[in-house]
Protein backbone atom coordinates (compact mmCIF):
# COMPACT_ATOMS: atom_id res chain seq x y z
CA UNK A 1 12.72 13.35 -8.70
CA UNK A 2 12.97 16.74 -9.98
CA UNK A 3 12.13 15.90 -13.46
CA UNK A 4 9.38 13.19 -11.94
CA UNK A 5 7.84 16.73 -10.38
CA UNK A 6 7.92 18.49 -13.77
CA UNK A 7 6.24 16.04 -15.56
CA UNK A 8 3.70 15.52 -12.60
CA UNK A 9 3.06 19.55 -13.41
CA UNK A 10 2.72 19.08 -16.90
CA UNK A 11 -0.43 16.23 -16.52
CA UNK A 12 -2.17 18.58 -13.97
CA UNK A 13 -2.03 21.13 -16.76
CA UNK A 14 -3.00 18.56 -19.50
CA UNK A 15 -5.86 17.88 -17.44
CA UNK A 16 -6.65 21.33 -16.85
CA UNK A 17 -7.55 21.67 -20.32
CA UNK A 18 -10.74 19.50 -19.78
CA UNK A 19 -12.72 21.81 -18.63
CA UNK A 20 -12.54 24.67 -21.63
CA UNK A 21 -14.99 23.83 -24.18
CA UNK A 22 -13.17 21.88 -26.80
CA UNK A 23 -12.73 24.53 -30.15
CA UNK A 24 -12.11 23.27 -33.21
CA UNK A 25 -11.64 24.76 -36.82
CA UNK A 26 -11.50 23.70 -40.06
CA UNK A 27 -11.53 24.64 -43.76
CA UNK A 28 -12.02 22.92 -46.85
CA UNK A 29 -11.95 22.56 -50.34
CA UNK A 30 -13.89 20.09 -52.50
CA UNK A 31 -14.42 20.41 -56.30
CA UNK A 32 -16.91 18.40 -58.01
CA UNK A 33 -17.12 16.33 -60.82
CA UNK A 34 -20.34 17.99 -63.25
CA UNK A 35 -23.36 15.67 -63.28
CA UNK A 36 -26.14 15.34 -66.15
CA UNK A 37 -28.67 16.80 -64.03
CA UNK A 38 -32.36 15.57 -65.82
CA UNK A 39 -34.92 18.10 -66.87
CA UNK A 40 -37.91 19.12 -65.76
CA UNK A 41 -41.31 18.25 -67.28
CA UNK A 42 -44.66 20.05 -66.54
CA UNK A 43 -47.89 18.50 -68.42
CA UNK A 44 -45.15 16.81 -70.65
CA UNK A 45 -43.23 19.57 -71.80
CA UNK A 46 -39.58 19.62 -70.89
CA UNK A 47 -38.04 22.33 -69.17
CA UNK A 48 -34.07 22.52 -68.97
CA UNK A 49 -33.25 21.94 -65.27
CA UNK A 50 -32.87 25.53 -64.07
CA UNK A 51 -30.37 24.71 -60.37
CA UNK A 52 -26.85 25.41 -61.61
CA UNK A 53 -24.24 23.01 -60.92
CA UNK A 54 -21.62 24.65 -58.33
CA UNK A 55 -18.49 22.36 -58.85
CA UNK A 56 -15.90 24.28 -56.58
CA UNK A 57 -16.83 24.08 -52.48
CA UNK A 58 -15.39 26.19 -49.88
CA UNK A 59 -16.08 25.66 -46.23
CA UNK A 60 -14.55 27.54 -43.01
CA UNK A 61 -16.09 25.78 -40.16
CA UNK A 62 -15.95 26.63 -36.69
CA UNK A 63 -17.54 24.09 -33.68
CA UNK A 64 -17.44 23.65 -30.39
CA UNK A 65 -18.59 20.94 -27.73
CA UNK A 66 -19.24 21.09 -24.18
CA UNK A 67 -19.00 17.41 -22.16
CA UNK A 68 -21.57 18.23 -19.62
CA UNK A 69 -20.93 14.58 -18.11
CA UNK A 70 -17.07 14.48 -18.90
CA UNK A 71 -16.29 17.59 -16.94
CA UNK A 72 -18.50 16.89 -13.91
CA UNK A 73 -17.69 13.00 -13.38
CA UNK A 74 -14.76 12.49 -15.40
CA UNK A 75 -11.85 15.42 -16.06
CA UNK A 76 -12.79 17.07 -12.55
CA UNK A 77 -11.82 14.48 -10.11
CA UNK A 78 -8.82 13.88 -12.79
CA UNK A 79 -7.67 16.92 -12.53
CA UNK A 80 -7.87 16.30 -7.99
CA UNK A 81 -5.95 13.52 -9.12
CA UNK A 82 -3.51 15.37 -10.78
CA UNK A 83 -3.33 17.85 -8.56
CA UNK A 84 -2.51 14.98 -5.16
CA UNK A 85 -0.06 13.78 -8.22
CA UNK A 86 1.57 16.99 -8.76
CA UNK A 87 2.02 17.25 -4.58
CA UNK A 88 3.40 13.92 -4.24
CA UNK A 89 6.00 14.35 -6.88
CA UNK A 90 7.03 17.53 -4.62
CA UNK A 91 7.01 15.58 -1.03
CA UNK A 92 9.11 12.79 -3.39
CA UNK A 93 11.43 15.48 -4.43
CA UNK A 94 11.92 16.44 -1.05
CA UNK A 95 12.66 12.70 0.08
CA UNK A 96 14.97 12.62 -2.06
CA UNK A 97 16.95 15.41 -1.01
CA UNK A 98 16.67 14.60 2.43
CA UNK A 99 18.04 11.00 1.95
CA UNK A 100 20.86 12.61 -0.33
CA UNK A 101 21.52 15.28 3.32
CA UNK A 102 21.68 12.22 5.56
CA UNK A 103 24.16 10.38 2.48
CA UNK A 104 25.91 13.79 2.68
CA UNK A 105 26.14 13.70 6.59
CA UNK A 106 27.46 10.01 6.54
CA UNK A 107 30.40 10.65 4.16
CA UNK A 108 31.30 13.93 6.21
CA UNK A 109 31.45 12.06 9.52
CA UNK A 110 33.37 9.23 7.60
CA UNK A 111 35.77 11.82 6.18
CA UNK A 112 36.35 13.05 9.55
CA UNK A 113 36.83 9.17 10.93
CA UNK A 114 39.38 8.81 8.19
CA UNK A 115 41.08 11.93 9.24
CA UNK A 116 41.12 10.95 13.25
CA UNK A 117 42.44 7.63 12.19
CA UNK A 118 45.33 9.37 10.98
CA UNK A 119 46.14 11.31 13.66
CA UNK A 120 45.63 8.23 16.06
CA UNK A 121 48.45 6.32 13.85
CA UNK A 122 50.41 9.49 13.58
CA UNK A 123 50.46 9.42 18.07
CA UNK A 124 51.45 6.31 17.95
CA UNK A 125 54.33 6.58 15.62
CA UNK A 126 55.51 9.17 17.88
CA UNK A 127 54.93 6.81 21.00
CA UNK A 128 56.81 4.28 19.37
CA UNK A 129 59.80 6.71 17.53
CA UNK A 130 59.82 7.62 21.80
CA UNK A 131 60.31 4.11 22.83
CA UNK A 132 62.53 2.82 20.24
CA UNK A 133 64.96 6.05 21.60
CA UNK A 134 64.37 4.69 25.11
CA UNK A 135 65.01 1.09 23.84
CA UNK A 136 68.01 1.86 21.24
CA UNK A 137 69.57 3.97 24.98
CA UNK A 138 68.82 0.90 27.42
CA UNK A 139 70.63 -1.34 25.04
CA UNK A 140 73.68 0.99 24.76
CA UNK A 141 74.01 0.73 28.53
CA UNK A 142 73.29 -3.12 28.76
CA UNK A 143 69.95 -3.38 30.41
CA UNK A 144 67.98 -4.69 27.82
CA UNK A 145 69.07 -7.09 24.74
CA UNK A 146 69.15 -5.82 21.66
CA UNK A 147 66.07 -8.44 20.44
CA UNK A 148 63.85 -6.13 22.48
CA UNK A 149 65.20 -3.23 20.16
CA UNK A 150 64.26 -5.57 16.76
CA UNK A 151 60.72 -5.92 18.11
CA UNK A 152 59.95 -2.03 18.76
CA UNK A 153 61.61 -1.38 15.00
CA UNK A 154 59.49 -3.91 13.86
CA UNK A 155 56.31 -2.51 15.49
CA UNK A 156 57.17 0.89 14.59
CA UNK A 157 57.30 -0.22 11.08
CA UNK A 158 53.97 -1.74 10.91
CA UNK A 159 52.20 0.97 12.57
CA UNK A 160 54.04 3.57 9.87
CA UNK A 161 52.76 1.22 7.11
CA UNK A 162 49.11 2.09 9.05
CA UNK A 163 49.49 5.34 9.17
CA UNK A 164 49.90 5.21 5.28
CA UNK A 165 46.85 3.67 4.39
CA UNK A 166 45.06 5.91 7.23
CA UNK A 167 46.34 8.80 4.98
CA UNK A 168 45.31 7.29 1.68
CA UNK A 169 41.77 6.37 3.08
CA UNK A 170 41.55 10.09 4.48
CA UNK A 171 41.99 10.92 0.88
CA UNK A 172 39.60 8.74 -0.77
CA UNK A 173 37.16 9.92 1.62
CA UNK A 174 37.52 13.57 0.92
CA UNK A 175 36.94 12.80 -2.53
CA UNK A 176 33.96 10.84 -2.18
CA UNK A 177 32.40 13.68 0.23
CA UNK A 178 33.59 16.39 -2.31
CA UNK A 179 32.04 14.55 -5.20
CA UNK A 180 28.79 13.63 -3.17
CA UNK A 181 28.51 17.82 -2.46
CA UNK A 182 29.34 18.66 -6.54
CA UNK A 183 32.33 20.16 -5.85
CA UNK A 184 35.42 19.83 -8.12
CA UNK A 185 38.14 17.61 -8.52
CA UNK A 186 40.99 18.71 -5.78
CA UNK A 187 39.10 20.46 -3.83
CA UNK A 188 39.61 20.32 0.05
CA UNK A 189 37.20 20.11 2.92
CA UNK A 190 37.67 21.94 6.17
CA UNK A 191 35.81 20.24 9.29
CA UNK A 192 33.58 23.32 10.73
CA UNK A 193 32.22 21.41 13.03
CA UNK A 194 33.32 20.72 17.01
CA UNK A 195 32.77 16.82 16.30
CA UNK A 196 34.61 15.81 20.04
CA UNK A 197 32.77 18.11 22.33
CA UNK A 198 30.89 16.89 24.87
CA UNK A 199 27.81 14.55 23.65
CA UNK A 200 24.56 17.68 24.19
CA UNK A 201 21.49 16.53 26.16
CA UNK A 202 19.38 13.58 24.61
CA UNK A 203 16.09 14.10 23.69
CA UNK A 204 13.20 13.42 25.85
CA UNK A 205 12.02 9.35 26.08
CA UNK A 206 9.38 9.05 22.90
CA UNK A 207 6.18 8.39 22.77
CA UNK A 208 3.02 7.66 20.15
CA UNK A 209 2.65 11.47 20.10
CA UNK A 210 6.17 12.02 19.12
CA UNK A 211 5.72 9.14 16.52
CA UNK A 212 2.47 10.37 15.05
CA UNK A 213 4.70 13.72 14.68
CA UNK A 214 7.39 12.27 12.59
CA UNK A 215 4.68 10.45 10.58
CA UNK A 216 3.07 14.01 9.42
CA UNK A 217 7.13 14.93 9.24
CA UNK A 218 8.25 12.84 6.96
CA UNK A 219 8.02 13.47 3.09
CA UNK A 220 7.32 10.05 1.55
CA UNK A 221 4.68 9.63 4.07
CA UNK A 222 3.03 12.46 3.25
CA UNK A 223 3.58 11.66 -0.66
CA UNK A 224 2.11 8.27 -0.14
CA UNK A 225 -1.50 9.78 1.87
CA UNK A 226 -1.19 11.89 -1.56
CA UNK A 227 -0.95 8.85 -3.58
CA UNK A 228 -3.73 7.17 -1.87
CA UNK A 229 -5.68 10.49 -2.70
CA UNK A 230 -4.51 10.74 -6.22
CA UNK A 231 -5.75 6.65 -7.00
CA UNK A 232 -9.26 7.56 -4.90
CA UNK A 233 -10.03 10.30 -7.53
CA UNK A 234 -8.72 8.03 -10.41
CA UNK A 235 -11.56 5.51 -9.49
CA UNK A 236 -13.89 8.24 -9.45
CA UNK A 237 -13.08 9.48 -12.77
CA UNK A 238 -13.31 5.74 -13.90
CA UNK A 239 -16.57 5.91 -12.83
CA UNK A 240 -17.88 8.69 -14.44
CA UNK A 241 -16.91 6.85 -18.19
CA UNK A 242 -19.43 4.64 -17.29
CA UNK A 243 -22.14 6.79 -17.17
CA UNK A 244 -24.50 8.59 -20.48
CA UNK A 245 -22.20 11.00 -22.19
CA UNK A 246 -24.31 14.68 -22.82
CA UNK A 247 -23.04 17.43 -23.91
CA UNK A 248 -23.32 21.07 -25.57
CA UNK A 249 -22.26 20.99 -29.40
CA UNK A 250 -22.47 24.32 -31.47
CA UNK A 251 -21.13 25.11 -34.99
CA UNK A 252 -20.88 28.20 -37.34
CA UNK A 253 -20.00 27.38 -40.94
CA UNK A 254 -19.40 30.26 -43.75
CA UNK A 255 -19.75 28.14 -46.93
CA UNK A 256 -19.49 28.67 -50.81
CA UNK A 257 -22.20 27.14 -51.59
CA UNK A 258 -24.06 26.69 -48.27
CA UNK A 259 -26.07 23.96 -48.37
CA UNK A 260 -28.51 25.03 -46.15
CA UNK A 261 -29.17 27.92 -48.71
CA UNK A 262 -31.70 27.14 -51.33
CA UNK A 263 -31.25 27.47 -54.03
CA UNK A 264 -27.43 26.73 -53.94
CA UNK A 265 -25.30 29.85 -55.09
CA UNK A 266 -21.74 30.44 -55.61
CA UNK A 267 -21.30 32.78 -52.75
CA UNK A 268 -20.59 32.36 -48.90
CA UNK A 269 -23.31 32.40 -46.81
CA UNK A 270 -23.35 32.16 -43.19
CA UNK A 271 -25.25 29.87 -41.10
CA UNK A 272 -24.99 28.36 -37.36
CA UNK A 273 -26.31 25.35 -34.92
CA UNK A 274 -26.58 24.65 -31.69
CA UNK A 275 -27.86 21.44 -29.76
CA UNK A 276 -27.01 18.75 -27.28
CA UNK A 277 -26.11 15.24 -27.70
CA UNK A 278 -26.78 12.05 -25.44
CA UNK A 279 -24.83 9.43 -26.09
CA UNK A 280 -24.21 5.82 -24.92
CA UNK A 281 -22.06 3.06 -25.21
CA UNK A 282 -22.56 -0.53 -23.89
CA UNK A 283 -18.84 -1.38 -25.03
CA UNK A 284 -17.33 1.95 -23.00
CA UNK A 285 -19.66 1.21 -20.40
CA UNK A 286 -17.93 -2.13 -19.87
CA UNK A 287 -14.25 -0.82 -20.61
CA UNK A 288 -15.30 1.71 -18.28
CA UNK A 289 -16.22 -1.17 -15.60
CA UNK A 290 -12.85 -3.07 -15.64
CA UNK A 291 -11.15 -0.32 -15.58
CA UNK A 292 -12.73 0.91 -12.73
CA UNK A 293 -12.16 -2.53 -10.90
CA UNK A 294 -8.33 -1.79 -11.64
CA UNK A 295 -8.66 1.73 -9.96
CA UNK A 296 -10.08 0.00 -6.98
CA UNK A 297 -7.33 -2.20 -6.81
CA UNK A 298 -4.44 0.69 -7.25
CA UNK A 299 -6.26 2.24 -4.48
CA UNK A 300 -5.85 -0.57 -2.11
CA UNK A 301 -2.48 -1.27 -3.42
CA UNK A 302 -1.50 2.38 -2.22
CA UNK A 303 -3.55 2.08 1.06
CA UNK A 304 -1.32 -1.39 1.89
CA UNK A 305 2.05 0.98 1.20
CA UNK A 306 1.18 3.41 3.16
CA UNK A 307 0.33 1.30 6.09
CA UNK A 308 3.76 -0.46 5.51
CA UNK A 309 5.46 2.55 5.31
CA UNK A 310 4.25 3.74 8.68
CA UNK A 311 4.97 0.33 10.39
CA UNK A 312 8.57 0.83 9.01
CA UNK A 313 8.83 4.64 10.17
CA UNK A 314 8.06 3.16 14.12
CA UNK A 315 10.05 0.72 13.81
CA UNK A 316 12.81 2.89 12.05
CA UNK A 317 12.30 5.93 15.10
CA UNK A 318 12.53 3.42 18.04
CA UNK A 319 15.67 1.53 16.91
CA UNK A 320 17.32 5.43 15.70
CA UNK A 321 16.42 6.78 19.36
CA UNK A 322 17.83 3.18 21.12
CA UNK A 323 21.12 3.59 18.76
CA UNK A 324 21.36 7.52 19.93
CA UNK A 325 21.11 6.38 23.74
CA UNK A 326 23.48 4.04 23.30
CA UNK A 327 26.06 5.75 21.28
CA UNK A 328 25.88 8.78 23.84
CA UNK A 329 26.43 5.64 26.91
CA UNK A 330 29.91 4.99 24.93
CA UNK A 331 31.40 7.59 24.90
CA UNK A 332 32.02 7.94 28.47
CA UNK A 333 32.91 4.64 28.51
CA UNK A 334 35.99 5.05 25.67
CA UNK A 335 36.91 8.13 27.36
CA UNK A 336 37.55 6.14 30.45
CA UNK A 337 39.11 3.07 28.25
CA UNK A 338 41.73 5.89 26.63
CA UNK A 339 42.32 6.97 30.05
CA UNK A 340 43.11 4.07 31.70
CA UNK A 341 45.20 2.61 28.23
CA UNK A 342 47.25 5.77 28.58
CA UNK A 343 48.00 5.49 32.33
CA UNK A 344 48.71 1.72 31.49
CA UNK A 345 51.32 2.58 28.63
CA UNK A 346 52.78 5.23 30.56
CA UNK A 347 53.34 2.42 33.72
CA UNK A 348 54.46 -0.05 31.35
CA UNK A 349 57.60 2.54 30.20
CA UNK A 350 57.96 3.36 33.08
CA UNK A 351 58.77 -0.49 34.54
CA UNK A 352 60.55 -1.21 31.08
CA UNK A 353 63.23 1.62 31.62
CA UNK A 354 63.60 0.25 35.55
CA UNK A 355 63.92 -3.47 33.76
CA UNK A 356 60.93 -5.09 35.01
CA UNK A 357 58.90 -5.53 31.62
CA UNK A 358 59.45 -6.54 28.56
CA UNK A 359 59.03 -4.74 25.59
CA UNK A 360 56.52 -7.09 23.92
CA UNK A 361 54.10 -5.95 27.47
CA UNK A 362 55.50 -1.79 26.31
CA UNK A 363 53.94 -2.83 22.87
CA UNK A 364 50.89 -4.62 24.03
CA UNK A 365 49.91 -0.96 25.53
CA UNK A 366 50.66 0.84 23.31
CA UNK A 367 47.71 -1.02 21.00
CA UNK A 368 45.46 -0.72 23.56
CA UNK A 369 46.12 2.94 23.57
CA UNK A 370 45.40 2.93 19.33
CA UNK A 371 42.38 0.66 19.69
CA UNK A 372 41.01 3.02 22.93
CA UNK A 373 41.70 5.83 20.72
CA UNK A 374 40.07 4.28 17.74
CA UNK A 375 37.13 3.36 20.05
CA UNK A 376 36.83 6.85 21.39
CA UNK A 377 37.18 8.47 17.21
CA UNK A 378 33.88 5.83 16.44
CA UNK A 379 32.11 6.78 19.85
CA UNK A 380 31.71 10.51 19.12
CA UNK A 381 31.27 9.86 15.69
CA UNK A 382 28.71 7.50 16.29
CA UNK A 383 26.68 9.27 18.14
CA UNK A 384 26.66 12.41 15.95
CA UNK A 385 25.84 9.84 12.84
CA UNK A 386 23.10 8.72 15.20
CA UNK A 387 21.69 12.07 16.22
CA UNK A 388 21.96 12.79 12.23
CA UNK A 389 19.87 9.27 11.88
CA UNK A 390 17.34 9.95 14.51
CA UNK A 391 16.60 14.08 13.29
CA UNK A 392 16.57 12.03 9.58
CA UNK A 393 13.41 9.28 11.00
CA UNK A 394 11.59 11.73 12.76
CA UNK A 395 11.34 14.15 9.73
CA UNK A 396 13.12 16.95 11.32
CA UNK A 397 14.94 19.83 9.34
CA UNK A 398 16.62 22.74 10.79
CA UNK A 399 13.56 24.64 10.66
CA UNK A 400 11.63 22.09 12.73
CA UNK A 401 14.25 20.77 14.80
């Protein structure tokens, strides 16, 4: 994008240089064959022809041309085009970075999913290491059999083997958020950033004003109104090929011989011209015409993506604020669910050690407890990710939001 902005810069200036008169210098050398020039003859005598033959030419020539017509219809609604061109390519480059911010975002809160994971696997490794003490006791004393013991080693097992690939997905992730971010190989991220804290206030219900906002927010929007722009002046400029060329043509020569001397002599003599030229041609005038039909089609072609591209913002803002409402509505919920699977584990060890459940009921909590806790991890998450998403839709940066 940044390099699509450069060159965007570099065709404004290109253009630019339409409107200078257009310089050009030359020099030259031409030497001449010698020629039997025929004599002169007055009342039949002949006289020796008496103009000398100058076989070596020099010419330094310096011209210039104004395009009346070019510069008026033609190279200055090129250069507006440019100029939209040159503006898009910026609002592009800024798209760009602001989709690469939200990628950014999105690996961060996935790094810091990875990383809760862990610690969720890590609790209940130490639920289980708790219970299979409780177990390995009851079964010294006789109240349980020692299958019961069998089934919390195996669980505890399994849920070690998940805390392992919690950990090695916590490390992928960290790498793919340090690479995203350009930093180097082995470097380690620190979470700044309170992601569990209480959900802060939504944002007020929107509206078409709030919509129309975003619209003038949001960088490829405004690139494409700039686009439109840029193919408007295109079709203008197409139009002005069509029409009689005049311009303002001037020329200085310094010559050896000057052939506007007479009579010719070997020296360098200065002369000069000015005039203006009309021109016409029915061949550019119908090049000019087709292409001028294309222009008029690239124009409607970049009205139709605009329009589409505002439908799709809309559509994009009302589904980012539903997703926000209803990622800030679970989190109470899975705060409740982790409550309620922690009071339910803690009952279920407590009727286990007084004989009245089994351990596959102890080990059907403590899941629930993981998932709840999983649940609650993807809840806050969620609704930061959608907060992220919705700021992201309605064009917002930190110096708008």
């Amino acid at each position: 994008a940044a390099a699509a902005q450069a060159r965007a810069e570099a065709a404004y200036r290109e253009v630019r240089v339409g409107l200078f008169p257009q310089l050009n210098l030359e020099a030259s050398y031409t030497h001449l064959s010698r020629v039997n020039l025929p004599p002169f003859e007055f009342n039949g005598i002949e006289v020796d022809n008496p103009f000398p033959q100058i076989l070596n030419n020099y010419l330094l020539r310096a011209s210039f041309s104004i395009p009346v017509t070019r510069i008026f219809f033609t190279t200055l609604p090129a250069m507006r085009a440019a100029d939209r061109g040159r503006e898009a390519a910026r609002f592009q480059a800024e798209t760009q970075n602001r989709q690469l911010a939200i990628q950014g975002r999105e690996a961060f809160y996935q790094l810091i999913q990875a990383r809760a994971r862990v610690i969720v696997a890590q609790d209940s490794v130490r639920l289980l290491e708790a219970l299979l003490a409780t177990t390995e006791a009851m079964v010294e004393r006789g109240v349980v059999a020692a299958v019961e013991l069998a089934e919390v080693r195996a669980r505890l097992s399994s849920v070690r083997v998940v805390l392992q690939v919690a950990q090695g997905d916590a490390a992928i992730a960290e790498v793919a958020l340090v690479q995203r971010i350009g930093g180097n190989v082995g470097d380690s991220v620190t979470i700044g950033e309170a992601v569990f804290e209480d959900a802060v206030p939504l944002p007020p219900a929107l509206d078409g004003g709030s919509v129309s906002v975003a619209l003038d927010h949001r960088p490829e929007a405004q690139a494409l109104r700039l686009l439109v722009e840029t193919r408007r002046a295109e079709a203008r400029a197409a139009l002005g090929q069509q029409l009689p060329q005049i311009a303002v043509v001037g020329a200085l020569d310094y010559a050896n011989p000057n052939q506007r001397v007479f009579p010719l002599t070997a020296e360098f003599r200065a002369t000069w011209s000015v005039g203006v030229n009309l021109s016409w041609s029915p061949n550019a005038f119908a090049a000019a015409h087709h292409h001028r039909a294309g222009a008029d089609a690239t124009v409607a072609e970049a009205e139709a993506q605009l329009s589409s591209l505002e439908r799709a913002v809309t559509i994009e803002i009302y589904q980012a604020d539903a997703g926000l409402r209803a990622a800030a509505a679970s989190i109470e919920s899975a705060d409740a669910a982790v409550a309620a699977a922690r009071e339910a584990y803690e009952s279920r060890v407590l009727r286990f050690q007084a004989g009245a459940a089994t351990s596959n009921e102890v080990l059907d909590s403590e899941t629930a407890v993981r998932r709840a806790q999983v649940d609650l991890v993807d809840a806050h998450l969620g609704y930061r990710l959608a907060r992220a998403r919705l700021e992201y839709v309605l064009g917002q940066t930190p110096e708008t939001r």
